[in-house]
C-alpha atoms as a PDB file:
ATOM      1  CA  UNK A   1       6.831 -18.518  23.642  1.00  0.00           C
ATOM      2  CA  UNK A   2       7.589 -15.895  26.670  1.00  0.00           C
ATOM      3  CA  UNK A   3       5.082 -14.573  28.769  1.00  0.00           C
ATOM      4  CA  UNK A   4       6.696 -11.084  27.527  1.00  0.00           C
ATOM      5  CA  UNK A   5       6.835 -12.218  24.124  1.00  0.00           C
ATOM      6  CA  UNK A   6       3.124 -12.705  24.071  1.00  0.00           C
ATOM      7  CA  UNK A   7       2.168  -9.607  26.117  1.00  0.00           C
ATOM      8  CA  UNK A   8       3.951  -8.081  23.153  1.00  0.00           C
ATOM      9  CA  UNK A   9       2.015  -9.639  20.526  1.00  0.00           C
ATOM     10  CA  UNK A  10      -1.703  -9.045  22.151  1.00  0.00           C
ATOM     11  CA  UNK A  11       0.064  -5.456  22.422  1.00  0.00           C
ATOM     12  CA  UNK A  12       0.103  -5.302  18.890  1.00  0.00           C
ATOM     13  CA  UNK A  13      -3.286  -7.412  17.846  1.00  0.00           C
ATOM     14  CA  UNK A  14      -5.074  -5.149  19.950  1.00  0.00           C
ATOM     15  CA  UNK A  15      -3.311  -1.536  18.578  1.00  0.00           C
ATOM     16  CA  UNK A  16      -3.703  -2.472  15.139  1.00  0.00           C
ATOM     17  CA  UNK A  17      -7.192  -3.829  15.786  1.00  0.00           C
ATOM     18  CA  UNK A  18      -8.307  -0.475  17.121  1.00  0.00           C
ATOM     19  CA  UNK A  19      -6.649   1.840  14.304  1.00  0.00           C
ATOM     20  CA  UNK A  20      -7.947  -0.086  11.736  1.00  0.00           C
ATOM     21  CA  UNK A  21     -11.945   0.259  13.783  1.00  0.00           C
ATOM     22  CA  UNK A  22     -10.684   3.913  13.677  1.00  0.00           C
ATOM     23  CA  UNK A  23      -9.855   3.977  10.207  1.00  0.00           C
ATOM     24  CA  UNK A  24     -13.119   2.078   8.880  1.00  0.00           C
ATOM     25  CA  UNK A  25     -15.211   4.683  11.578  1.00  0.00           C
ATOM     26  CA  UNK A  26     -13.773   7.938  10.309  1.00  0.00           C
ATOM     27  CA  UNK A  27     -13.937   6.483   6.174  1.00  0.00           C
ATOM     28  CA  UNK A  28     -18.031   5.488   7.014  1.00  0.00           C
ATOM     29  CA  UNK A  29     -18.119   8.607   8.603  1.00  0.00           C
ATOM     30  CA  UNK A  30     -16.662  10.734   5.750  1.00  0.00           C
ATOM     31  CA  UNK A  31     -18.817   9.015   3.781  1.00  0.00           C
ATOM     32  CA  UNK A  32     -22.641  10.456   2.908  1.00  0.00           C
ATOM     33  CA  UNK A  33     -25.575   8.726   4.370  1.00  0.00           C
ATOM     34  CA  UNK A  34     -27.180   8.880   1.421  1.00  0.00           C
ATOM     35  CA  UNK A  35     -24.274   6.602  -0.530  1.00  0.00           C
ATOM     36  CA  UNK A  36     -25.681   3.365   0.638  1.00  0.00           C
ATOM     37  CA  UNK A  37     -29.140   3.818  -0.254  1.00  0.00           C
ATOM     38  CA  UNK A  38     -28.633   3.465  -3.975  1.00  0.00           C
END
């Protein structure tokens, strides 16, 4: 395990980490308030 090797691999954790906080954000966004008080 490579100092560049793992650079590249927190690289990734983190990108993916915040698209998928993106994703889930814009979805709860889309989403009406009113859904969740069923």
């Amino acid at each position: 395990m490579t100092w560049r090797g793992f650079l590249i691999g927190a690289l990734i954790f983190v990108g993916t980490f915040f698209i998928n906080l993106a994703i889930v954000s814009f979805i709860l966004v889309k989403i009406p308030a009113n859904h969740f008080s069923k």
